[in-house]
PDB file of N, CA and C in Angstrom:
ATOM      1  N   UNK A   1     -15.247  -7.624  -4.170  1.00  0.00           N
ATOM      2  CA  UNK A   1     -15.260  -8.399  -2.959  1.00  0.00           C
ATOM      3  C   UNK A   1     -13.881  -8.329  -2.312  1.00  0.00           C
ATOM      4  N   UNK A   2     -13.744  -7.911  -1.321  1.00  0.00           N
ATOM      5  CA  UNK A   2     -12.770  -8.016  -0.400  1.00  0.00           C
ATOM      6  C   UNK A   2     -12.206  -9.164   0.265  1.00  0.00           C
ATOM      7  N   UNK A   3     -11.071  -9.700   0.002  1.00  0.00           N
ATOM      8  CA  UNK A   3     -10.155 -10.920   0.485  1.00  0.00           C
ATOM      9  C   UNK A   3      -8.897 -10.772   1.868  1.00  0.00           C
ATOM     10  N   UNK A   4      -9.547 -11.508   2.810  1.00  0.00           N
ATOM     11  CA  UNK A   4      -8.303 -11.580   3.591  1.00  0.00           C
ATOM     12  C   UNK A   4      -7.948 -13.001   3.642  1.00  0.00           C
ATOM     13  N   UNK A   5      -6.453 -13.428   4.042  1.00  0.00           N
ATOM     14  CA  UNK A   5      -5.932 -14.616   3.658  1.00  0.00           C
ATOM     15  C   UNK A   5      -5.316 -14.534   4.815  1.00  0.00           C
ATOM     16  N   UNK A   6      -5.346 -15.691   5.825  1.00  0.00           N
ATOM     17  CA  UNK A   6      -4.840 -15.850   7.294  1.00  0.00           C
ATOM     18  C   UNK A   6      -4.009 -16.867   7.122  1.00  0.00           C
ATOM     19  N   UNK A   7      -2.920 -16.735   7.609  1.00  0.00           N
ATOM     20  CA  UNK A   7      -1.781 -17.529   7.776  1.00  0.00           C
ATOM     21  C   UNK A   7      -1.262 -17.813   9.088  1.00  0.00           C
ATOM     22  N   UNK A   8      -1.260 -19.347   9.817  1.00  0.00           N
ATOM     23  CA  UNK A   8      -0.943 -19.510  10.954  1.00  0.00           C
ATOM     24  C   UNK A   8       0.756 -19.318  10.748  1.00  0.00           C
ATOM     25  N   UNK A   9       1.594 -19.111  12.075  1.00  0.00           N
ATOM     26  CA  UNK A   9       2.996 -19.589  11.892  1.00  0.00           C
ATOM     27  C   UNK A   9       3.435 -19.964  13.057  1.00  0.00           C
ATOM     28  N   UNK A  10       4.259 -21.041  13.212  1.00  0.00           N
ATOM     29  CA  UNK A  10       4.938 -20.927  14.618  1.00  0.00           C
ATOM     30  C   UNK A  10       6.474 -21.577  13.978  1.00  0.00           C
ATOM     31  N   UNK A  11       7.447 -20.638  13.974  1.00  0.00           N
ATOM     32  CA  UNK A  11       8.898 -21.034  13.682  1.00  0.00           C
ATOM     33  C   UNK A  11       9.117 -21.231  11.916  1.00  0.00           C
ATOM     34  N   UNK A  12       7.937 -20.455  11.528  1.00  0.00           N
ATOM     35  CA  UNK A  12       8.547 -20.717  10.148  1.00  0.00           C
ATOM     36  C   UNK A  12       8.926 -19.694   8.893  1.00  0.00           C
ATOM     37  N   UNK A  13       9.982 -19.209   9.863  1.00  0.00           N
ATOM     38  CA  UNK A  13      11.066 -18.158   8.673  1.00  0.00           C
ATOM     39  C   UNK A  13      11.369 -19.107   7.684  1.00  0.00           C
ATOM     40  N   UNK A  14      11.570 -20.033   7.241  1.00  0.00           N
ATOM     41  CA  UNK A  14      12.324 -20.822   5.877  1.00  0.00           C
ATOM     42  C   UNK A  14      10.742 -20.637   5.119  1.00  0.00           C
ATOM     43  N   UNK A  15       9.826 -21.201   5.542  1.00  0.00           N
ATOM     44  CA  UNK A  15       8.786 -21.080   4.797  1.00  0.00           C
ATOM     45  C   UNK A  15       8.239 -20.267   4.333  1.00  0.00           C
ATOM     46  N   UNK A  16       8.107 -18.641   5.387  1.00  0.00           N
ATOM     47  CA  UNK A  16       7.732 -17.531   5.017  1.00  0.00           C
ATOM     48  C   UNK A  16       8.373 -16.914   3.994  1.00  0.00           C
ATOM     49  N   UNK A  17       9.746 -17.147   4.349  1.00  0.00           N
ATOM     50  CA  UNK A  17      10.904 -16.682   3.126  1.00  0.00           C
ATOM     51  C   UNK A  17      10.665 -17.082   1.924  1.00  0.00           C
ATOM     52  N   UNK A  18      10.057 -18.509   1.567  1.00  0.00           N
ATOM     53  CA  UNK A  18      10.372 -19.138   0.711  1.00  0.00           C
ATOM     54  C   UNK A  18       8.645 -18.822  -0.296  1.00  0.00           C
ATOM     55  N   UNK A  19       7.956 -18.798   0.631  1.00  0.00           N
ATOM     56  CA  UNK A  19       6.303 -19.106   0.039  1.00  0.00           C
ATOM     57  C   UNK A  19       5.788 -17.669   0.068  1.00  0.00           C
ATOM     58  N   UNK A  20       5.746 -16.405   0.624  1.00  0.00           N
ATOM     59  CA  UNK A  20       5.023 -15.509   1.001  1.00  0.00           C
ATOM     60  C   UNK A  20       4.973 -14.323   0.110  1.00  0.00           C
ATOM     61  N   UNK A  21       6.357 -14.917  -0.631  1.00  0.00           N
ATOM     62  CA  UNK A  21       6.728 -13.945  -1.635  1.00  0.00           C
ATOM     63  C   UNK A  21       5.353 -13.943  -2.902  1.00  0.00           C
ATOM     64  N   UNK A  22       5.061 -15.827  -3.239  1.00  0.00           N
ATOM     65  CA  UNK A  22       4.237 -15.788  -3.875  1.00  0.00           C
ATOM     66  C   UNK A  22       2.904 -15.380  -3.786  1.00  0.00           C
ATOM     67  N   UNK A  23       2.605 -15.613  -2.376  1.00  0.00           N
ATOM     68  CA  UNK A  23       1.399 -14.801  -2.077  1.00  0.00           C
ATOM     69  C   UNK A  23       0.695 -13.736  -2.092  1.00  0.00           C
ATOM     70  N   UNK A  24       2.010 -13.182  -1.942  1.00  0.00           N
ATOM     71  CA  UNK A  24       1.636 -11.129  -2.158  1.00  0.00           C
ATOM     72  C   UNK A  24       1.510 -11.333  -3.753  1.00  0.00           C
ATOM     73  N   UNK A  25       2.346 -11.986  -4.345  1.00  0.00           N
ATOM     74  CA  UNK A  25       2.143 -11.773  -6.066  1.00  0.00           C
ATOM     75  C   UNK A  25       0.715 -11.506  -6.691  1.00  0.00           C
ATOM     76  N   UNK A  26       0.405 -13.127  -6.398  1.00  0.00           N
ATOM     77  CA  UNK A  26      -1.036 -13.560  -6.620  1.00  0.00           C
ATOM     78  C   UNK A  26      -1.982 -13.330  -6.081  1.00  0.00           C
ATOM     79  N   UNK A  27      -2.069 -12.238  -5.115  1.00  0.00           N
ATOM     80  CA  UNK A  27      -3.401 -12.001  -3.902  1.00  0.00           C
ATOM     81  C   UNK A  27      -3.268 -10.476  -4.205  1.00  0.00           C
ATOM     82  N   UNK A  28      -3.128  -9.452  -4.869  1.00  0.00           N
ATOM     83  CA  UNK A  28      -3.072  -8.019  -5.114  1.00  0.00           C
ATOM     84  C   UNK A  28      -4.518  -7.701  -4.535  1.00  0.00           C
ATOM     85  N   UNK A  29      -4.290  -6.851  -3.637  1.00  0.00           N
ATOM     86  CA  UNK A  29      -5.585  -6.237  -3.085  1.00  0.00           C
ATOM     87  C   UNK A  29      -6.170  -7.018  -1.742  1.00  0.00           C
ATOM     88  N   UNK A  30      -5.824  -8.173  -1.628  1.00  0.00           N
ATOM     89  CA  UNK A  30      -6.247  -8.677  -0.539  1.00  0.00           C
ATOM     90  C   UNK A  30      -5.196  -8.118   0.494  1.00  0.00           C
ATOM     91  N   UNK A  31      -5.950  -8.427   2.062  1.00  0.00           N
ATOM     92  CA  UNK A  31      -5.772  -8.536   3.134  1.00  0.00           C
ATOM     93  C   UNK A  31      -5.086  -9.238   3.431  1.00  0.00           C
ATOM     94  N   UNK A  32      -3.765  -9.331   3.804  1.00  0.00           N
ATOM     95  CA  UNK A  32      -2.582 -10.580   4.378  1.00  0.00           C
ATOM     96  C   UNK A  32      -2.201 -10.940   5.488  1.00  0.00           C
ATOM     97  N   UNK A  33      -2.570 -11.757   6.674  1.00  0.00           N
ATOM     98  CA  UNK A  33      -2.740 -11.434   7.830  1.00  0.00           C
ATOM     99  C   UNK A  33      -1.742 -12.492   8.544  1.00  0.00           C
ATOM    100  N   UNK A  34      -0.760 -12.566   8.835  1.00  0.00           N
ATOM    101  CA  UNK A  34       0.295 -13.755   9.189  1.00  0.00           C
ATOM    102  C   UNK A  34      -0.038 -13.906  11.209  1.00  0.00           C
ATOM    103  N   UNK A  35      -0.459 -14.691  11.490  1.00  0.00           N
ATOM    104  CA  UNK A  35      -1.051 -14.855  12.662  1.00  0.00           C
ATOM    105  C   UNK A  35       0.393 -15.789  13.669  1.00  0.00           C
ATOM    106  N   UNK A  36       1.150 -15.129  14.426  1.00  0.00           N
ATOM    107  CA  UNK A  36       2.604 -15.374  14.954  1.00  0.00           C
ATOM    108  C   UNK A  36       2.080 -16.306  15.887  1.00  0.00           C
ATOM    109  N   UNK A  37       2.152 -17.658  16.445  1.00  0.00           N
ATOM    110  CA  UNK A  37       1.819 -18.633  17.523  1.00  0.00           C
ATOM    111  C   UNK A  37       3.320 -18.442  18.526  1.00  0.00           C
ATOM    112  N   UNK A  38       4.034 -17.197  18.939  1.00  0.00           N
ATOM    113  CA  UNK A  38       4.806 -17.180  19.995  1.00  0.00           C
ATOM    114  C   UNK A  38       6.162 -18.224  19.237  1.00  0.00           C
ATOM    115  N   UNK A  39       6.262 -18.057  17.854  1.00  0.00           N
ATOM    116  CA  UNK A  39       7.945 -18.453  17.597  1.00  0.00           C
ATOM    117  C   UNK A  39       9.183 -18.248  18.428  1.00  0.00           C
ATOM    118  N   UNK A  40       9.670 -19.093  18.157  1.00  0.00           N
ATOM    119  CA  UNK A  40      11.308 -18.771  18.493  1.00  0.00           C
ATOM    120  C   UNK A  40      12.153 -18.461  17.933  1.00  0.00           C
ATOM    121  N   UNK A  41      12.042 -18.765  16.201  1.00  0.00           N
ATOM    122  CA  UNK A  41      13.011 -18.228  15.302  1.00  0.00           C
ATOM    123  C   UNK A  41      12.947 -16.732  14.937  1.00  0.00           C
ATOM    124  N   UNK A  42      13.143 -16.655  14.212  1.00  0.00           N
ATOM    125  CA  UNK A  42      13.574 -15.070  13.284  1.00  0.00           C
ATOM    126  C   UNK A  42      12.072 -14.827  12.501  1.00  0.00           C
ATOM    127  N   UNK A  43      10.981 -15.355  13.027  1.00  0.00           N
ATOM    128  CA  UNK A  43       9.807 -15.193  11.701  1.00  0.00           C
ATOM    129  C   UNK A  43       9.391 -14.123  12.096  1.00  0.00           C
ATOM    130  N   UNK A  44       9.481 -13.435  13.587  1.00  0.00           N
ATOM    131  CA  UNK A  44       8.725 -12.184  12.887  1.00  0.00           C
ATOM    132  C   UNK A  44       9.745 -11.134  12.961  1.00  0.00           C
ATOM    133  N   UNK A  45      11.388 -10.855  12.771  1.00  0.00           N
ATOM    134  CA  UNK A  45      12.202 -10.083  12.196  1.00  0.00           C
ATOM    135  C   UNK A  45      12.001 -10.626  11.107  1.00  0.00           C
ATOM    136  N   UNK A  46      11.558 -11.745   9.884  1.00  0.00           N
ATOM    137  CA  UNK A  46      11.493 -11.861   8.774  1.00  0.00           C
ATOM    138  C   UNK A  46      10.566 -10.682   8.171  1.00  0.00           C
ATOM    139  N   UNK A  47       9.579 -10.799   9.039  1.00  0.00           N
ATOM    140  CA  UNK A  47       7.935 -10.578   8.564  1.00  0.00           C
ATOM    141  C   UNK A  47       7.900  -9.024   8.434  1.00  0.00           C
ATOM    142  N   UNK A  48       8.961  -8.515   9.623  1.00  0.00           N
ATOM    143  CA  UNK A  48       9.087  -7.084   9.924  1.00  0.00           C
ATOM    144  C   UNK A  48       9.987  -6.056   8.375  1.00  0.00           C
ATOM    145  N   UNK A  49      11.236  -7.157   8.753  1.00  0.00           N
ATOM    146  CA  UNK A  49      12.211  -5.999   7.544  1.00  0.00           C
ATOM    147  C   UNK A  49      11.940  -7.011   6.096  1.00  0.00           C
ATOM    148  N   UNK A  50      11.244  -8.066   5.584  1.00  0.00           N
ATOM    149  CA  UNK A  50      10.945  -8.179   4.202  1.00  0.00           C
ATOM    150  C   UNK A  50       9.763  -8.062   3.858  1.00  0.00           C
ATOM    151  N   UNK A  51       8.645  -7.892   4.969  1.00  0.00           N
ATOM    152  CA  UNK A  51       7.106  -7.837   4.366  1.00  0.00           C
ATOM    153  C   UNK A  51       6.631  -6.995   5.365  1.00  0.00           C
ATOM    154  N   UNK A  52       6.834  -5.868   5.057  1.00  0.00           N
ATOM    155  CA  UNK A  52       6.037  -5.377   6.204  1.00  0.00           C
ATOM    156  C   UNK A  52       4.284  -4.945   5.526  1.00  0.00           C
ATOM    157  N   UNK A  53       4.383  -5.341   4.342  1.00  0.00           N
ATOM    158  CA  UNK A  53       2.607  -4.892   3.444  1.00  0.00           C
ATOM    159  C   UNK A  53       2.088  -6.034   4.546  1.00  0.00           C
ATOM    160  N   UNK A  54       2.536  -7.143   5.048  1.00  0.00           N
ATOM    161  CA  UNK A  54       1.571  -7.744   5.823  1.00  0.00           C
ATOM    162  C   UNK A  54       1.518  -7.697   7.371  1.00  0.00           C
ATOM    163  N   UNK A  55       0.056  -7.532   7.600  1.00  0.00           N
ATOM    164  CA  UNK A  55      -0.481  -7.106   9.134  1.00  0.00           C
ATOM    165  C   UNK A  55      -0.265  -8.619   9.759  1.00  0.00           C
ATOM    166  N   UNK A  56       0.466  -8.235  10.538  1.00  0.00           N
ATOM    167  CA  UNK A  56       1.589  -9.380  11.577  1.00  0.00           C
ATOM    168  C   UNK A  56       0.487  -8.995  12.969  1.00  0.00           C
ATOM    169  N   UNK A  57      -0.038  -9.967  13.441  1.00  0.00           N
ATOM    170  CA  UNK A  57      -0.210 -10.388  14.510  1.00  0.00           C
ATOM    171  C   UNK A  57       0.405 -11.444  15.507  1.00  0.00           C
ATOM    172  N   UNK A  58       1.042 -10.960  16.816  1.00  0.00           N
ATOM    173  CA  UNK A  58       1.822 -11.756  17.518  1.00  0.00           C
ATOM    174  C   UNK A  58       1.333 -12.010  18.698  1.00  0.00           C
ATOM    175  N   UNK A  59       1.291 -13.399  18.965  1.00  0.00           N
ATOM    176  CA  UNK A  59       0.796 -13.795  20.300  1.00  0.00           C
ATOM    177  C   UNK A  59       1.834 -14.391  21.597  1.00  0.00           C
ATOM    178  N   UNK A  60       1.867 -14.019  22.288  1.00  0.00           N
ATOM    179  CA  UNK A  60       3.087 -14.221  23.050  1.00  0.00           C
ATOM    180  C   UNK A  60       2.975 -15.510  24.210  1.00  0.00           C
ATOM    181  N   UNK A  61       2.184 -16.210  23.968  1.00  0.00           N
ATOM    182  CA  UNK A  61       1.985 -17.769  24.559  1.00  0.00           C
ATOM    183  C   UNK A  61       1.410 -18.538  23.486  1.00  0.00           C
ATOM    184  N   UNK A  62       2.643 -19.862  23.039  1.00  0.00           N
ATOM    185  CA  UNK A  62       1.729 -20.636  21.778  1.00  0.00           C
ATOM    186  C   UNK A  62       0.797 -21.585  22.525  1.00  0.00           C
ATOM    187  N   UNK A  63      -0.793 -21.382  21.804  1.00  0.00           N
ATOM    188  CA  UNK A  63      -1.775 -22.280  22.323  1.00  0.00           C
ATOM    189  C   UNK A  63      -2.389 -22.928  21.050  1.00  0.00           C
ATOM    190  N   UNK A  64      -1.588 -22.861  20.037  1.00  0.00           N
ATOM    191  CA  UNK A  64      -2.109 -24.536  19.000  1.00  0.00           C
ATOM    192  C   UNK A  64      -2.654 -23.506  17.672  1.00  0.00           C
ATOM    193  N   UNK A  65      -3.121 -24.162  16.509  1.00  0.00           N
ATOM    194  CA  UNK A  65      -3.413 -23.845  15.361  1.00  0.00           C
ATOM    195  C   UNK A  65      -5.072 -23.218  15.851  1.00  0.00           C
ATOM    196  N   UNK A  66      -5.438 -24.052  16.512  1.00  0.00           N
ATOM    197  CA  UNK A  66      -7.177 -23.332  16.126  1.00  0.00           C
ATOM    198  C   UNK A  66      -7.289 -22.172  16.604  1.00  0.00           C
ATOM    199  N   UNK A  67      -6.730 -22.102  17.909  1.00  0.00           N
ATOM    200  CA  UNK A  67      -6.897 -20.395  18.433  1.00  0.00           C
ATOM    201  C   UNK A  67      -6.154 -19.444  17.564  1.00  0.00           C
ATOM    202  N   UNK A  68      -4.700 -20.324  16.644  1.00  0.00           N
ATOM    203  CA  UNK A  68      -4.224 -18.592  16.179  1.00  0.00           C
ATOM    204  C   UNK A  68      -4.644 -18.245  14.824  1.00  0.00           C
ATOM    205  N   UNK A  69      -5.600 -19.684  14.119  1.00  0.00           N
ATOM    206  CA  UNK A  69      -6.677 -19.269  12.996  1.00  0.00           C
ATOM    207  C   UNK A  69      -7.526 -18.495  13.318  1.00  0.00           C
ATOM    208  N   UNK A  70      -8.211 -18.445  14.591  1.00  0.00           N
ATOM    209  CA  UNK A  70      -9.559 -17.631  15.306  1.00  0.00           C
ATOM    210  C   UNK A  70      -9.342 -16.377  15.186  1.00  0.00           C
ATOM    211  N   UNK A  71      -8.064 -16.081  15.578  1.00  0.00           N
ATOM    212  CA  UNK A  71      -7.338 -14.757  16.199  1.00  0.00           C
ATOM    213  C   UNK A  71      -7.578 -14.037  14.901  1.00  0.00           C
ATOM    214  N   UNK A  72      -6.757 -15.026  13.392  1.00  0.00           N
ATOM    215  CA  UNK A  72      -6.173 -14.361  12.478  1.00  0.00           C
ATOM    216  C   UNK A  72      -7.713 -13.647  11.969  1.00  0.00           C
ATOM    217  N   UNK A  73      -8.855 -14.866  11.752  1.00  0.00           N
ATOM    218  CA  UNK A  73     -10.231 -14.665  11.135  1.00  0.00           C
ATOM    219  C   UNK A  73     -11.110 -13.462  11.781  1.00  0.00           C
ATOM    220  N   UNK A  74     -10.633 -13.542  13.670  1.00  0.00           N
ATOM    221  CA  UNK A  74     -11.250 -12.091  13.958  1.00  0.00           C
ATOM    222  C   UNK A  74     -10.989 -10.838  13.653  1.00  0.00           C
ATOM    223  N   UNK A  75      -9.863 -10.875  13.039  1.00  0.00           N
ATOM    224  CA  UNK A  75      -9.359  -9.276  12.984  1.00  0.00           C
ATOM    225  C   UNK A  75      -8.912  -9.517  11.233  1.00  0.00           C
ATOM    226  N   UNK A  76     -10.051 -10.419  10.554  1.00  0.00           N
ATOM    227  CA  UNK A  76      -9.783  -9.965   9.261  1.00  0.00           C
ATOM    228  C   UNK A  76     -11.198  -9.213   8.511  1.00  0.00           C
ATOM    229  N   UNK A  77     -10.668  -8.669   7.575  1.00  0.00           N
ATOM    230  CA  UNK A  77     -11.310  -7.181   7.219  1.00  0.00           C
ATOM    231  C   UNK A  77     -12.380  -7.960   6.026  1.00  0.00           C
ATOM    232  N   UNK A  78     -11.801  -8.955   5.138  1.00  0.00           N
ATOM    233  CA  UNK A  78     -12.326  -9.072   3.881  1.00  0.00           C
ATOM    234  C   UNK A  78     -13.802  -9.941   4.082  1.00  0.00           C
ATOM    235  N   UNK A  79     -14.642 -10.211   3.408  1.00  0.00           N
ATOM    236  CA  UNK A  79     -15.902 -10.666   2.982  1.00  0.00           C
ATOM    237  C   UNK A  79     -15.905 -12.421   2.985  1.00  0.00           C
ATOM    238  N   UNK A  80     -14.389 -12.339   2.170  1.00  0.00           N
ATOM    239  CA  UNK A  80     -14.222 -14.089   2.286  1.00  0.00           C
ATOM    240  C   UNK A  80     -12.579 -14.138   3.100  1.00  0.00           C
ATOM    241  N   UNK A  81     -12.968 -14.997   3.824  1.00  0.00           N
ATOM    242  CA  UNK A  81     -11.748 -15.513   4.442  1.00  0.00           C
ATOM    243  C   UNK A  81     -10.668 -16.569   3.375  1.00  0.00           C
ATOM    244  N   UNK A  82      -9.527 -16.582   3.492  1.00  0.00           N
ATOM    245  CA  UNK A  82      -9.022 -17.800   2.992  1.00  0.00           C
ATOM    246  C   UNK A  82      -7.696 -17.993   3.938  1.00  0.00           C
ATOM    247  N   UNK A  83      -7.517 -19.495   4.597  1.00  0.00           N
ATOM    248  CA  UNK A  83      -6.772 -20.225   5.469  1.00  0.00           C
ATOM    249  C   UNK A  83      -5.782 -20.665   4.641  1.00  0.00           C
ATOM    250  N   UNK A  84      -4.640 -20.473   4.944  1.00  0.00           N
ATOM    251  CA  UNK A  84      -3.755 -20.931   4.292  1.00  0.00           C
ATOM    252  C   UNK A  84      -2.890 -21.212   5.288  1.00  0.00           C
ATOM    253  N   UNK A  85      -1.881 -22.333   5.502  1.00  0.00           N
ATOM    254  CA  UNK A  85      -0.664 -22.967   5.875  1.00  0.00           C
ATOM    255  C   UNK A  85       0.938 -22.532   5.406  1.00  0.00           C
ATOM    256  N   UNK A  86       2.214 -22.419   6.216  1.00  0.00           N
ATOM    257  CA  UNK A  86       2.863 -21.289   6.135  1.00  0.00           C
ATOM    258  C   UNK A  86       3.903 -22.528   4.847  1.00  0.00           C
ATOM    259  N   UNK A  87       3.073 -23.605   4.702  1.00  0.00           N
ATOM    260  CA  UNK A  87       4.013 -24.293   3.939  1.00  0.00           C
ATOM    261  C   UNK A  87       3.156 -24.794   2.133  1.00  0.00           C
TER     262      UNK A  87
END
């Protein structure tokens, strides 16, 4: 069974830095899909030069958590979805 795991973010390089590492650990084979809500910080130069195994989607006007879960869930590949929070 195929797993993709959607992750909203808006401004959170400390978190990505801190949490994402574990994710790739424990998710081998899944789909990693970090869904960008138009940050201002450094999260997606984080996302770029320390993770690039994950498919970064960036939206360039933030319009709230539900649309950039929608976004992440349409363009994920796996069988089961799993939502996860960047904290």
């Amino acid at each position: 069974m195929k797993i993709s795991i959607v992750i909203p973010n808006y401004n959170g390089q400390v978190l990505l830095s801190q949490n994402l590492p574990q994710v790739i650990k424990e998710s081998q084979g899944a789909q990693i899909i970090v869904v960008d809500d138009a940050s201002t910080d450094d999260s997606l130069a984080i996302l770029k030069k320390k993770f690039p195994q994950v498919k970064t989607i960036v939206k360039e006007k933030n319009t709230g958590f539900s649309s950039t879960v929608n976004l992440g869930v349409k363009n994920a590949k796996g069988e089961l979805v799993v939502l996860l929070n960047s904290d």
